[in-house]
Each structure stands twice: as C-alpha cells, then as structure tokens.
PDB file of N, CA and C in Angstrom:
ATOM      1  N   UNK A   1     -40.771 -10.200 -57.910  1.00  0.00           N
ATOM      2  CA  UNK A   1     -40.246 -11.439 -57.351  1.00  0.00           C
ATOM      3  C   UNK A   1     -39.624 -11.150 -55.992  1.00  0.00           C
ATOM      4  N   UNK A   2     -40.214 -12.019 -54.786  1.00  0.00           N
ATOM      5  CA  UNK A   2     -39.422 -11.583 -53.669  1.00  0.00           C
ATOM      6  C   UNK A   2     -38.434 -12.508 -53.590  1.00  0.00           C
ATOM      7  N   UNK A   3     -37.326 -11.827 -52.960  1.00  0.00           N
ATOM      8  CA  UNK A   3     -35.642 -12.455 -52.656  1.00  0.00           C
ATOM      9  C   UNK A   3     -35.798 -12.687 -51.569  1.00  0.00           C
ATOM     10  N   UNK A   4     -34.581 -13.711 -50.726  1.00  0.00           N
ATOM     11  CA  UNK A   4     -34.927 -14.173 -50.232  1.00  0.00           C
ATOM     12  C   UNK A   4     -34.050 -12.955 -48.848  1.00  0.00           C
ATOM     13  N   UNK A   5     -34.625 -13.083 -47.675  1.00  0.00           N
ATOM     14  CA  UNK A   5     -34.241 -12.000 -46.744  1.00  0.00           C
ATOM     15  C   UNK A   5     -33.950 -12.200 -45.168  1.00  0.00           C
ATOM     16  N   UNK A   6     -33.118 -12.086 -44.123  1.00  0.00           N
ATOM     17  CA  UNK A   6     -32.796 -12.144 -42.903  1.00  0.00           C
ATOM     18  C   UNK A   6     -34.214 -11.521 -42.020  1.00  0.00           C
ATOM     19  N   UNK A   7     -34.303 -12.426 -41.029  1.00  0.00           N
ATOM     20  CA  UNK A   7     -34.915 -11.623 -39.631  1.00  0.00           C
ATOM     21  C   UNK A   7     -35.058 -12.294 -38.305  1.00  0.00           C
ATOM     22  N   UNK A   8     -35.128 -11.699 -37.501  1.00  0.00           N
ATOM     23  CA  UNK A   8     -34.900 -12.431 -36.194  1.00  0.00           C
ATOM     24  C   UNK A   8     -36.321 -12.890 -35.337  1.00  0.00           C
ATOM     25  N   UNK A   9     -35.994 -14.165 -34.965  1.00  0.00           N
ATOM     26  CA  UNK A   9     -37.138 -14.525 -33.962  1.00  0.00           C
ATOM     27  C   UNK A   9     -36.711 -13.997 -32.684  1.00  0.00           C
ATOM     28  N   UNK A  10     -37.436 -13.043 -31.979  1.00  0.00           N
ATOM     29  CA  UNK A  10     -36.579 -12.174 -31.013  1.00  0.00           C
ATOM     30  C   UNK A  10     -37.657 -12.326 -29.426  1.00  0.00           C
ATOM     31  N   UNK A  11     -38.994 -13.197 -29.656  1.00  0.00           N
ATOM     32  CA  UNK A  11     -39.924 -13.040 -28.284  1.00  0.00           C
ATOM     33  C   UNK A  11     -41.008 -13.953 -28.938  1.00  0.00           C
ATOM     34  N   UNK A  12     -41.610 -14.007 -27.500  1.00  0.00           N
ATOM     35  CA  UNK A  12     -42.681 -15.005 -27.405  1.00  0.00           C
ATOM     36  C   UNK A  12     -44.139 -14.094 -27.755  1.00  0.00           C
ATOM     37  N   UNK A  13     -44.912 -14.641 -28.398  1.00  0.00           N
ATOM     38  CA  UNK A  13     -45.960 -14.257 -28.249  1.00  0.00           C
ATOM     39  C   UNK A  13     -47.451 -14.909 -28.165  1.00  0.00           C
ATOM     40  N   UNK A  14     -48.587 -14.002 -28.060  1.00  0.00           N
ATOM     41  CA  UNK A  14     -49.687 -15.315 -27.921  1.00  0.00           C
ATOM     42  C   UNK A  14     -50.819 -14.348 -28.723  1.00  0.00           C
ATOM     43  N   UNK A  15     -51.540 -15.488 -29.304  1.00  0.00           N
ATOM     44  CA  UNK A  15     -52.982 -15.201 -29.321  1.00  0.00           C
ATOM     45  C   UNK A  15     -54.059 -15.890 -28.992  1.00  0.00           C
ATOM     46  N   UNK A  16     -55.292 -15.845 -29.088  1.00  0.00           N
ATOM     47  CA  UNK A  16     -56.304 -16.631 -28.102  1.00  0.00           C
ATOM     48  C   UNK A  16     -55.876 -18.515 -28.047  1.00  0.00           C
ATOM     49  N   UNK A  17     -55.583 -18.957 -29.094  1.00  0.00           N
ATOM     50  CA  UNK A  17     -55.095 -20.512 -28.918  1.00  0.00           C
ATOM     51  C   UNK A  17     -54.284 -20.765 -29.514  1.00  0.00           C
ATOM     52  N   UNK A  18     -53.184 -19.990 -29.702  1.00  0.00           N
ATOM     53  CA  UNK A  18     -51.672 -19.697 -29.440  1.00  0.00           C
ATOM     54  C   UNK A  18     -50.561 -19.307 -29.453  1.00  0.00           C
ATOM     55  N   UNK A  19     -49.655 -19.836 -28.873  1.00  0.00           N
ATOM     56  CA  UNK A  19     -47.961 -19.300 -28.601  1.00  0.00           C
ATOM     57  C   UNK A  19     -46.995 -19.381 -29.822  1.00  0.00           C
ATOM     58  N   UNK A  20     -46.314 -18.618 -30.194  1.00  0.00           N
ATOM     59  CA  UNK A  20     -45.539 -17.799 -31.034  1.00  0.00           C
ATOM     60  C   UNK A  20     -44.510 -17.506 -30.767  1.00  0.00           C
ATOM     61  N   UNK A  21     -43.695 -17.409 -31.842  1.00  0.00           N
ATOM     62  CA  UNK A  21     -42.439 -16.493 -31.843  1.00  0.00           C
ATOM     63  C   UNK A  21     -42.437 -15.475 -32.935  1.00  0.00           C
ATOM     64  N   UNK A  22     -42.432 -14.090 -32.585  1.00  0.00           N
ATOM     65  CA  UNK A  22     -42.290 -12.810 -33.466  1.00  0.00           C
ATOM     66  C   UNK A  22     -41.292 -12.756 -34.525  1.00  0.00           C
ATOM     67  N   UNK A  23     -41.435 -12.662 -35.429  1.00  0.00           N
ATOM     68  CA  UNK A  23     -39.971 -12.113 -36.399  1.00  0.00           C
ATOM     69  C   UNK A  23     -40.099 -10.654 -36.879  1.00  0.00           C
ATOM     70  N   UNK A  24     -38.646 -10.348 -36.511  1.00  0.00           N
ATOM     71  CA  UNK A  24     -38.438  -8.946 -36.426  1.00  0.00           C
ATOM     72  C   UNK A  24     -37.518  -8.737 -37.668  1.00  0.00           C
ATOM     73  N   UNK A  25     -37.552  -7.966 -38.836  1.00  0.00           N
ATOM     74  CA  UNK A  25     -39.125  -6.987 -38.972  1.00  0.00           C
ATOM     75  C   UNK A  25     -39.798  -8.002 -40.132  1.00  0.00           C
ATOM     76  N   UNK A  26     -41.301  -7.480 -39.569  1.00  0.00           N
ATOM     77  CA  UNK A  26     -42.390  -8.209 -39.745  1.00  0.00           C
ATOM     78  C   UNK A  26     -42.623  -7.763 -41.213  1.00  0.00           C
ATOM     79  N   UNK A  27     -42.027  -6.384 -41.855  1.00  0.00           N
ATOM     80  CA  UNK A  27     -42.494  -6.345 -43.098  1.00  0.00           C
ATOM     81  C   UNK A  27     -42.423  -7.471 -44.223  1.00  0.00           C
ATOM     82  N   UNK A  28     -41.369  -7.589 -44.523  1.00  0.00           N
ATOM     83  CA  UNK A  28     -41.010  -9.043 -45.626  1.00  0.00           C
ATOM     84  C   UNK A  28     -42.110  -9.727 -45.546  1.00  0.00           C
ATOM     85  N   UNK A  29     -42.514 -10.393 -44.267  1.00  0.00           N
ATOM     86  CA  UNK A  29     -43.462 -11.564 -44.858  1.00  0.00           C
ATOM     87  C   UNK A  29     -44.737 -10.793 -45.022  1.00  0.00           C
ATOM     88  N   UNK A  30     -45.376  -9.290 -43.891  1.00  0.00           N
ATOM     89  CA  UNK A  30     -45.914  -8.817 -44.202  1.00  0.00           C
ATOM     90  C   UNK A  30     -46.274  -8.770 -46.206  1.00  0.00           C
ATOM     91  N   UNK A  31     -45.411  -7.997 -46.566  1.00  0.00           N
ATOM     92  CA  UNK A  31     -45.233  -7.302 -48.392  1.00  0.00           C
ATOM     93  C   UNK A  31     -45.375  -8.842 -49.056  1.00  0.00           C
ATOM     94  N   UNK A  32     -44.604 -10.154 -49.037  1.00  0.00           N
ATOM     95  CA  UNK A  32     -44.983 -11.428 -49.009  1.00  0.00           C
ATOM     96  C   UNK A  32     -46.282 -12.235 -49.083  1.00  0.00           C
ATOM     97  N   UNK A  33     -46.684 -12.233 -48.182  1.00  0.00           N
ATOM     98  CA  UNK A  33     -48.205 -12.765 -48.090  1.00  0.00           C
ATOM     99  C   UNK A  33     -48.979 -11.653 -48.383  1.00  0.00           C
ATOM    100  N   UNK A  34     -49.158 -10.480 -48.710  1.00  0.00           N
ATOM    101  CA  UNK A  34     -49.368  -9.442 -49.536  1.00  0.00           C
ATOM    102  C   UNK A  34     -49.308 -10.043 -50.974  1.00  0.00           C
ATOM    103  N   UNK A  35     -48.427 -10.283 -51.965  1.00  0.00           N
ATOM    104  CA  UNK A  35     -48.000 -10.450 -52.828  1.00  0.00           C
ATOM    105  C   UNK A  35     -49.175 -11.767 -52.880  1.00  0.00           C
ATOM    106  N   UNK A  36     -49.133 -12.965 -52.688  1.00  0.00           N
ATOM    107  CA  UNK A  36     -49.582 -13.881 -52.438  1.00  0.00           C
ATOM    108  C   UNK A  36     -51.387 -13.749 -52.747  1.00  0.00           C
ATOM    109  N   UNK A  37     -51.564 -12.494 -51.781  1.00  0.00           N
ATOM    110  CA  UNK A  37     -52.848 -12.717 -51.589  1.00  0.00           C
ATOM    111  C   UNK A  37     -53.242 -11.964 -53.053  1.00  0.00           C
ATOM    112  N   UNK A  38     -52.585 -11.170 -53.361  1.00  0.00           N
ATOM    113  CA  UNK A  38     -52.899 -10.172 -54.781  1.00  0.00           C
ATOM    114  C   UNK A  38     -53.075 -11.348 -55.866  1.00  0.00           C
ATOM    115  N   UNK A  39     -52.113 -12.580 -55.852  1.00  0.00           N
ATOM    116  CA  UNK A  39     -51.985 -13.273 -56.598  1.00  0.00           C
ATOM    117  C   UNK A  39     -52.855 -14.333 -57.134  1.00  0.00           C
ATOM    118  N   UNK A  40     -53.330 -14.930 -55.994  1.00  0.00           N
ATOM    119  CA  UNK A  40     -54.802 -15.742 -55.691  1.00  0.00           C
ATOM    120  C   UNK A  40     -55.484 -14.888 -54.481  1.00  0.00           C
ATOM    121  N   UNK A  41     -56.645 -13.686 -55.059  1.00  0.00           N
ATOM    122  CA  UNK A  41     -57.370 -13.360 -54.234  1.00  0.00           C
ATOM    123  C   UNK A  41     -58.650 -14.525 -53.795  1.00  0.00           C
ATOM    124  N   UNK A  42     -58.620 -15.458 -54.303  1.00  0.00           N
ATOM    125  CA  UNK A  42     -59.552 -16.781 -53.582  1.00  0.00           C
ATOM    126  C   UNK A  42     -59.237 -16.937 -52.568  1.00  0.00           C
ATOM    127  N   UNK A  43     -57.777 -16.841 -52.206  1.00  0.00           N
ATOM    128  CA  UNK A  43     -57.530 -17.165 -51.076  1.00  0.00           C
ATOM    129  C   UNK A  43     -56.813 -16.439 -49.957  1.00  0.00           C
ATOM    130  N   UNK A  44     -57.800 -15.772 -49.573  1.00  0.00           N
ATOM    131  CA  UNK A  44     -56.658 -14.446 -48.673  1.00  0.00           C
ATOM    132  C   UNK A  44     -55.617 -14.621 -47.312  1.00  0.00           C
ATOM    133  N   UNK A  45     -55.376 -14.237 -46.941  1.00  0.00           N
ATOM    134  CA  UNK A  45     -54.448 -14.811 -45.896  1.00  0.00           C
ATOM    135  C   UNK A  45     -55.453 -14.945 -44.586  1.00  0.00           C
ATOM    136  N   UNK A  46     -55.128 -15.732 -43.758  1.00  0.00           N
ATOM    137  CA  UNK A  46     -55.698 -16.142 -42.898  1.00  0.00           C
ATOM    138  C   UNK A  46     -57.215 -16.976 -42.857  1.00  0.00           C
ATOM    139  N   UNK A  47     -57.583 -17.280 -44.312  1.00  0.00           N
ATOM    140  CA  UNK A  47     -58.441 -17.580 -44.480  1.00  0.00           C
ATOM    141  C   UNK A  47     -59.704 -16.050 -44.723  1.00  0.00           C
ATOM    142  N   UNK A  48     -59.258 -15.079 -44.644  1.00  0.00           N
ATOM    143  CA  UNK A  48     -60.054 -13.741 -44.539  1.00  0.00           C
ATOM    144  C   UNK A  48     -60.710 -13.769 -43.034  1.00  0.00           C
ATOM    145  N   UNK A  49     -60.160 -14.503 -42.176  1.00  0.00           N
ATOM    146  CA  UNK A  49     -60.873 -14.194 -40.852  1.00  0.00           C
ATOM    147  C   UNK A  49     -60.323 -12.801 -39.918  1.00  0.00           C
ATOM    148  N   UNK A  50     -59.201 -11.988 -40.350  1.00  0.00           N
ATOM    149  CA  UNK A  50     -58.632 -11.445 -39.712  1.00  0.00           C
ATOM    150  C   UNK A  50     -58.589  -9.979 -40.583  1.00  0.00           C
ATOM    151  N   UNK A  51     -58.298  -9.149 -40.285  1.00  0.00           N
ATOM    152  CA  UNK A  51     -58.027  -7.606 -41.026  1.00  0.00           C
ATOM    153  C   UNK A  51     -56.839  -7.534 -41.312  1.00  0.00           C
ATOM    154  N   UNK A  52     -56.051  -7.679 -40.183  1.00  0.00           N
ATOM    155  CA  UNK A  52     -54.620  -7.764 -39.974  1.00  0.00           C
ATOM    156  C   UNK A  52     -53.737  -8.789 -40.071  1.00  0.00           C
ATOM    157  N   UNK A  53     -52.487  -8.585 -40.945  1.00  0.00           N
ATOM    158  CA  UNK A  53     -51.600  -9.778 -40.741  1.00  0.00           C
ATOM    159  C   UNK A  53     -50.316  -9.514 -40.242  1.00  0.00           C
ATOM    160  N   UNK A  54     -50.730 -10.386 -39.146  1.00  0.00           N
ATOM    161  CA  UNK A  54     -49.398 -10.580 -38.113  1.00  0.00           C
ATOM    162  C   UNK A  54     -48.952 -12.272 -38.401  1.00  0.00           C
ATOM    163  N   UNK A  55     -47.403 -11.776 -38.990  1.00  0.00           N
ATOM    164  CA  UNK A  55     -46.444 -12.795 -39.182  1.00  0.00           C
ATOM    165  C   UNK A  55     -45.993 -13.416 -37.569  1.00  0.00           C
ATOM    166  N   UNK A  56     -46.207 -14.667 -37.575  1.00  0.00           N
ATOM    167  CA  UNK A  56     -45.495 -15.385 -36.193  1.00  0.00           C
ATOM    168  C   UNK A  56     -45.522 -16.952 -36.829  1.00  0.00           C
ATOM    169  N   UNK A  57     -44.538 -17.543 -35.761  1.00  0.00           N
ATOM    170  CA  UNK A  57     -44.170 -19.065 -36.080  1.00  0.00           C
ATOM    171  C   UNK A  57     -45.176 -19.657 -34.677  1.00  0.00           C
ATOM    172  N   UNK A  58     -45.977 -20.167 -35.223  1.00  0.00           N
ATOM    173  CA  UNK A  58     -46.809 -21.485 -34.310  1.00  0.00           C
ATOM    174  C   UNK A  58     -45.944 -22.356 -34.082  1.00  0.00           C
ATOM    175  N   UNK A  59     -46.042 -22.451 -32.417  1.00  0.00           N
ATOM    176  CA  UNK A  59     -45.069 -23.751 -31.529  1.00  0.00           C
ATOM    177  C   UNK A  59     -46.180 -24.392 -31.028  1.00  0.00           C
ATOM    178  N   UNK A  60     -47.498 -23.505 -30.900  1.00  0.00           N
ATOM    179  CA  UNK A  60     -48.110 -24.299 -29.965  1.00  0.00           C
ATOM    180  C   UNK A  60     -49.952 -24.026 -29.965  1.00  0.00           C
ATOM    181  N   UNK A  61     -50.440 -24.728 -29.929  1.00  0.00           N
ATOM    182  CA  UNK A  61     -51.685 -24.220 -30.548  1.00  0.00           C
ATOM    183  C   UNK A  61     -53.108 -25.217 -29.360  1.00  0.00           C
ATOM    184  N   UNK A  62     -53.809 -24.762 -29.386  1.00  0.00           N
ATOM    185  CA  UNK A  62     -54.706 -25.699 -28.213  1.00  0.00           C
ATOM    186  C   UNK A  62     -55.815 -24.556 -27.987  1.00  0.00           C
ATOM    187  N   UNK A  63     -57.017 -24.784 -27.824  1.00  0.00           N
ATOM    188  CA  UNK A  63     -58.297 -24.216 -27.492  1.00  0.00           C
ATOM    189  C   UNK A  63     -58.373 -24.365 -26.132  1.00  0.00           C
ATOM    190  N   UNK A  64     -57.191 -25.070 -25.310  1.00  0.00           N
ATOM    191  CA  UNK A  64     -56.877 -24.743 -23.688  1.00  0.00           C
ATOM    192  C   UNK A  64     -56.294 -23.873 -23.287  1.00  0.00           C
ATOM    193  N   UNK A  65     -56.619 -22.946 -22.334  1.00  0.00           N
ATOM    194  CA  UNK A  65     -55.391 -22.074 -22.116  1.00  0.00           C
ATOM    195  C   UNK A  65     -55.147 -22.329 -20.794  1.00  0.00           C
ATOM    196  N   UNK A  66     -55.193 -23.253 -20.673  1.00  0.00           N
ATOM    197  CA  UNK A  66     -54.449 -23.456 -19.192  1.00  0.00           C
ATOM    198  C   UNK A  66     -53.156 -24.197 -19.765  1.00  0.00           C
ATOM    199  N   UNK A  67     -53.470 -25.012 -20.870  1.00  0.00           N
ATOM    200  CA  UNK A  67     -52.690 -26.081 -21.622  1.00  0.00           C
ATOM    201  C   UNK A  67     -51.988 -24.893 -22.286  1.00  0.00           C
ATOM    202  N   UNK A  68     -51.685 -23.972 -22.730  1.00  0.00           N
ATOM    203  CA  UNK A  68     -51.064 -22.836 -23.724  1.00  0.00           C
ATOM    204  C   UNK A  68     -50.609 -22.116 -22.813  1.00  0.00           C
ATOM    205  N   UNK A  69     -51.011 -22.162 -21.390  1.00  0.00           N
ATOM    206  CA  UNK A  69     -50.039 -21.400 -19.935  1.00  0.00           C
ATOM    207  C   UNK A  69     -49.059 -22.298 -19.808  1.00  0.00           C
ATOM    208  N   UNK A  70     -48.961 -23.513 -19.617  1.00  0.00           N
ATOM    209  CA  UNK A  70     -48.064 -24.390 -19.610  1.00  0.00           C
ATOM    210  C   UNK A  70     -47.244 -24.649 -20.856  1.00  0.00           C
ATOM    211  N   UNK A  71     -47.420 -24.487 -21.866  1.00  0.00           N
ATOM    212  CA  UNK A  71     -46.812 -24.118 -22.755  1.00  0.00           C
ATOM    213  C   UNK A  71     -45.760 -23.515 -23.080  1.00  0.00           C
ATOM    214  N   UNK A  72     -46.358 -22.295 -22.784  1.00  0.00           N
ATOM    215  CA  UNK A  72     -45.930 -21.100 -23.059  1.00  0.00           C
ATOM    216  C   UNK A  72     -45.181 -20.996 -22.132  1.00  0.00           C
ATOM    217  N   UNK A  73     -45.104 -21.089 -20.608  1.00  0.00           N
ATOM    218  CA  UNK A  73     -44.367 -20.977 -19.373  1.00  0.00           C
ATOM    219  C   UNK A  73     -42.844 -22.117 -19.913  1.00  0.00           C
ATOM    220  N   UNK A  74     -43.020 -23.203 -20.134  1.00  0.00           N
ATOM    221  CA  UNK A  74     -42.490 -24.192 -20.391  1.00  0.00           C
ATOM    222  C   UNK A  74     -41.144 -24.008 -21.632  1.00  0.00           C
ATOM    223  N   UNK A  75     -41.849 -23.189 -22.688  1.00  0.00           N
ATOM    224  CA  UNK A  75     -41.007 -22.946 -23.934  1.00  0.00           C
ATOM    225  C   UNK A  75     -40.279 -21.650 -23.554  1.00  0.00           C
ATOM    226  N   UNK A  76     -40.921 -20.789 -22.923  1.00  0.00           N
ATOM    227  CA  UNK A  76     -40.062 -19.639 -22.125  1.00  0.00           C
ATOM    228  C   UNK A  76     -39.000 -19.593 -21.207  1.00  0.00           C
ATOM    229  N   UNK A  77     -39.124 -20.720 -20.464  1.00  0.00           N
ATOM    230  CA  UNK A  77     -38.210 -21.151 -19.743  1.00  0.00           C
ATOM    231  C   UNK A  77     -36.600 -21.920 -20.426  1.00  0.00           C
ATOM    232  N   UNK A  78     -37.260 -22.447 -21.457  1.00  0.00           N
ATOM    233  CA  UNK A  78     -35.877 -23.331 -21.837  1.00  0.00           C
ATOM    234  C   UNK A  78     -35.588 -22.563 -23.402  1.00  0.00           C
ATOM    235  N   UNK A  79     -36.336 -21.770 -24.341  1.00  0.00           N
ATOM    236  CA  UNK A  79     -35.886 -21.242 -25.606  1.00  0.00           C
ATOM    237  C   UNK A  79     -35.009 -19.511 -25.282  1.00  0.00           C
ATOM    238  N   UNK A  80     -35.963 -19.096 -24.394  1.00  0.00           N
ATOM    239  CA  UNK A  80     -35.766 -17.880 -23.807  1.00  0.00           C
ATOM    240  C   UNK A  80     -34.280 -17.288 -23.983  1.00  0.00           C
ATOM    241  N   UNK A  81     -33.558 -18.287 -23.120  1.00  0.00           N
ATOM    242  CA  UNK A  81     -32.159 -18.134 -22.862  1.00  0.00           C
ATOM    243  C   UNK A  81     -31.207 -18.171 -24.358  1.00  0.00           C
ATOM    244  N   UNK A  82     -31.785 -18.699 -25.824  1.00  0.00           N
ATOM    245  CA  UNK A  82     -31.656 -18.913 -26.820  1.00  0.00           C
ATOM    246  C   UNK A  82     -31.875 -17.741 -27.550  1.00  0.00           C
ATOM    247  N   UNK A  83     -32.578 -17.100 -27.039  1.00  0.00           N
ATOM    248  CA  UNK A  83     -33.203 -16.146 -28.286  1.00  0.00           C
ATOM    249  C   UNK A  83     -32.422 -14.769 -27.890  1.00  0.00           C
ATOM    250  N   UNK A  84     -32.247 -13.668 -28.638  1.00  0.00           N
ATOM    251  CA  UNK A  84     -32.806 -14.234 -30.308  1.00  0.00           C
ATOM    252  C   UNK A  84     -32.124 -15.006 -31.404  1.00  0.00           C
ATOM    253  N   UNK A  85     -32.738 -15.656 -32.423  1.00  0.00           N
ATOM    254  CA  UNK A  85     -32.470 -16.372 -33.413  1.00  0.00           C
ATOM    255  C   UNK A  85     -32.129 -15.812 -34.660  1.00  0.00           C
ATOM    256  N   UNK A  86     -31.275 -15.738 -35.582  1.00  0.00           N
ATOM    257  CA  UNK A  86     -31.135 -15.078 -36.097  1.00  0.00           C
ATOM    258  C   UNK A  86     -31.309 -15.972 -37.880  1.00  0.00           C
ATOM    259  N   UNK A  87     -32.225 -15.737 -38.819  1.00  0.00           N
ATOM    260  CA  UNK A  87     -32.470 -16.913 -39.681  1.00  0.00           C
ATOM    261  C   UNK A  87     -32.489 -16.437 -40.644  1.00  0.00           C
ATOM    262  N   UNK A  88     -32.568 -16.698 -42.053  1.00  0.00           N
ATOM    263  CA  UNK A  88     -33.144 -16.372 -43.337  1.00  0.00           C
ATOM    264  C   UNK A  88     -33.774 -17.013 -43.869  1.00  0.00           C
ATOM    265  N   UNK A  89     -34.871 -16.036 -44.521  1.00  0.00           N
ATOM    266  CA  UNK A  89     -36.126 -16.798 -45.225  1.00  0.00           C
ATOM    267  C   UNK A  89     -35.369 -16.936 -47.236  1.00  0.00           C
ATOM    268  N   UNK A  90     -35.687 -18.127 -47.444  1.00  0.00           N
ATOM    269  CA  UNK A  90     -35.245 -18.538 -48.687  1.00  0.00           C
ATOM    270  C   UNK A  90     -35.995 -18.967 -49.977  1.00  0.00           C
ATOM    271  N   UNK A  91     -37.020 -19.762 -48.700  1.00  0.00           N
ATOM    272  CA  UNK A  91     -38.254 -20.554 -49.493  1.00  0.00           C
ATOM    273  C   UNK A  91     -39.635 -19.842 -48.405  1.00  0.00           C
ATOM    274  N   UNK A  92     -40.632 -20.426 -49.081  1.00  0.00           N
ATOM    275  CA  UNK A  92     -42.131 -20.012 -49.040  1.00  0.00           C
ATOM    276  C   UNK A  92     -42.538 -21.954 -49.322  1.00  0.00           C
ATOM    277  N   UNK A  93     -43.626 -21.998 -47.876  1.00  0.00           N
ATOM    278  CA  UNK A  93     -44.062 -23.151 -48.022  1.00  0.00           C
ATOM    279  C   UNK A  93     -45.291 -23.674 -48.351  1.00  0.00           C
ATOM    280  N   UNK A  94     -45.732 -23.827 -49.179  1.00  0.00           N
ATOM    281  CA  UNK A  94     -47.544 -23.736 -49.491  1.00  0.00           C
ATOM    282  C   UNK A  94     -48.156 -25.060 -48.405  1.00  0.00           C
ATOM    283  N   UNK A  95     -48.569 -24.675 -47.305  1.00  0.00           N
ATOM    284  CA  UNK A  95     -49.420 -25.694 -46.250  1.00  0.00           C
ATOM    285  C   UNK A  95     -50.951 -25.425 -46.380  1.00  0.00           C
ATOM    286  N   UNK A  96     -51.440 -27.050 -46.141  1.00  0.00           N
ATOM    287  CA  UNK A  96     -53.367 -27.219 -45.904  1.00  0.00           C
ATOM    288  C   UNK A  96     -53.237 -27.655 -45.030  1.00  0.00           C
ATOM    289  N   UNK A  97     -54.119 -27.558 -44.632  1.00  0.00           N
ATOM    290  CA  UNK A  97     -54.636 -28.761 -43.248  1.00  0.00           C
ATOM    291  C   UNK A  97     -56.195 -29.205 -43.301  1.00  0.00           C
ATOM    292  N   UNK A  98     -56.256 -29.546 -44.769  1.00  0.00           N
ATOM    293  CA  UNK A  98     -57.919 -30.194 -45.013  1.00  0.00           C
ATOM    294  C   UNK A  98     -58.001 -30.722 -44.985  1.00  0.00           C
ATOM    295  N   UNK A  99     -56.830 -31.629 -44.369  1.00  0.00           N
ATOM    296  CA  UNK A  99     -56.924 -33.473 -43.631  1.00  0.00           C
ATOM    297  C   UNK A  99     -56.955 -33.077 -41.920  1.00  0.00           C
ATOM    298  N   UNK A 100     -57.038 -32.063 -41.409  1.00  0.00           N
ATOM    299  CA  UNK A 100     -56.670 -31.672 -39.942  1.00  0.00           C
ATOM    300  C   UNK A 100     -55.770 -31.257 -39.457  1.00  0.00           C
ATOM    301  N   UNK A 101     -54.507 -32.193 -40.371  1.00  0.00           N
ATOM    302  CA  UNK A 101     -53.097 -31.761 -39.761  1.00  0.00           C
ATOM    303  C   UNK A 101     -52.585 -30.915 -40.774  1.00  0.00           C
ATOM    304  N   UNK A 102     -51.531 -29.966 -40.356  1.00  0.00           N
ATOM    305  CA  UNK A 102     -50.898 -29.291 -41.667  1.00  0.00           C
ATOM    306  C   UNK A 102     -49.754 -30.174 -42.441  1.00  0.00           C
ATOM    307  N   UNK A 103     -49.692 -29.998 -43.489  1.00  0.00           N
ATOM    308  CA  UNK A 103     -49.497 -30.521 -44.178  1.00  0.00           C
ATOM    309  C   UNK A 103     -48.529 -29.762 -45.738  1.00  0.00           C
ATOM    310  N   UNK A 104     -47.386 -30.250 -45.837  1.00  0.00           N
ATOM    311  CA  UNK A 104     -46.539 -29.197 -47.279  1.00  0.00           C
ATOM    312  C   UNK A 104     -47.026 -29.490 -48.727  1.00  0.00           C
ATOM    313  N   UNK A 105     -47.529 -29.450 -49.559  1.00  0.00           N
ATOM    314  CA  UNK A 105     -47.556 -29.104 -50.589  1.00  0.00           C
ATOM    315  C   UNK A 105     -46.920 -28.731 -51.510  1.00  0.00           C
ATOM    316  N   UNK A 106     -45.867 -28.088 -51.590  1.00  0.00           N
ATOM    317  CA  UNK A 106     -45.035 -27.188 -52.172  1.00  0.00           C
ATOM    318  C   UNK A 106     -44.077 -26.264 -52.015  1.00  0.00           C
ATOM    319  N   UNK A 107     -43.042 -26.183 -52.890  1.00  0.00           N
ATOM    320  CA  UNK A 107     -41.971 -25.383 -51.571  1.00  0.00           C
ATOM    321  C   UNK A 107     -41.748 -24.311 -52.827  1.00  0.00           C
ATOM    322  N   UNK A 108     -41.330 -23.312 -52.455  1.00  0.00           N
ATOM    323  CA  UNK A 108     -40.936 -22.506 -54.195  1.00  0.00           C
ATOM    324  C   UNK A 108     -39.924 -21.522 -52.767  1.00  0.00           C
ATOM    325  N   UNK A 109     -38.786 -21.414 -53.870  1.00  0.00           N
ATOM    326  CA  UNK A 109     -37.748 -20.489 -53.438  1.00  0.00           C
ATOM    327  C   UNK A 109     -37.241 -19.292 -53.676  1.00  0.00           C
ATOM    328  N   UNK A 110     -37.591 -18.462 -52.950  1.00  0.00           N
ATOM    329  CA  UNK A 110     -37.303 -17.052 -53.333  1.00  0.00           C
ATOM    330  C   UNK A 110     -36.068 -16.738 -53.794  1.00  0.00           C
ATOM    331  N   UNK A 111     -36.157 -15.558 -54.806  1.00  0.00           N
ATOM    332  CA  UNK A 111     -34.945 -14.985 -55.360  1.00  0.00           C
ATOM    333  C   UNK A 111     -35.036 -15.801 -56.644  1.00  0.00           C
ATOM    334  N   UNK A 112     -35.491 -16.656 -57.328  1.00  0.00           N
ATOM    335  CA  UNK A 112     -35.554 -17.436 -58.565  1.00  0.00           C
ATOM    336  C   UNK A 112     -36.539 -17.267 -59.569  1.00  0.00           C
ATOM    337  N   UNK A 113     -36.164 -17.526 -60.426  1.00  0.00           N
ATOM    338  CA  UNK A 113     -37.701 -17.368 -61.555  1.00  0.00           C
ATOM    339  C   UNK A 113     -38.152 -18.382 -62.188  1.00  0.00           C
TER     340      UNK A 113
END
C-alpha cells in the first residue's frame, strides 16, 4: 500500500507537445505508477507508448510549438518567481480522456485500506 508522501515542483520542463513541471524526487510516483501498472497490466502507463516513465504535471499541451514557446515563455515568467512548490501527494486520480477531454473518475487515497 503506498502512503501518502512530500515532493517538490522545482522547474519547468518540456516534451515534444508539452510544458511541465518536474517533481523532485521522481521516485514515489515513479514505484506508484509502477505498482499500478503491475496491478492492471492492460493498462500500462502511458498507454505503453513510452519505455520510460517520467513523472511531470501538464500545464500545457498543443501540437504547436510556437504556441508551447509562448507558453512556456509566459508560465516561466510569472510561476518561476514561485517555485519551488512544496506539496504532498495524498490521493491518486484515475483520469480518461475517451471523450477528448480528461476527465476524473475516481479518487482513492493513499495510506488507507
């Protein structure tokens, strides 16, 4: 059973269509969505498109990257001065987006049985 655990959103990051914030350290959700995927291997993390799982919070997402430069320039400018954040994870949120948008489902809270 995972408990529930501290970590910091400490930087921006990107991948091809989009901007992020890192949480430091990445293991927890790493060992987490680990757990998860052991649990329902139907459904692996990321959809199985990826090898690797890198934990980040989506702010911003777009198949533009001129639109994800502005973005990203934009959220850097005004969160920047904010960070880092310092948060705890408590709950685990089960999201789809097989209507397009994401969407909650379910919330289950760590540290409980």
């Amino acid at each position: 059973e995972a408990q529930p655990f501290a970590f910091t959103l400490d930087h921006i990051g990107r991948f091809p269509n989009v901007v992020y914030l890192a949480p430091i350290p990445s293991a927890p959700f790493v060992q987490l969505i680990q757990q998860i995927a052991d649990e329902f291997p139907e459904s692996p993390p990321y959809g199985g498109q990826f090898d690797d799982i890198t934990p980040h919070l989506t702010f911003a997402y777009s198949s533009d990257s001129d639109t994800l430069d502005s973005v990203e320039q934009a959220f850097s400018e005004t969160v920047s001065a904010h960070l880092p954040l310092n948060v705890r994870a408590n709950q685990v949120y089960l999201m789809d987006d097989t209507s397009g948008r994401w969407q909650q489902r379910a919330a289950f809270s760590l540290g409980t049985t």
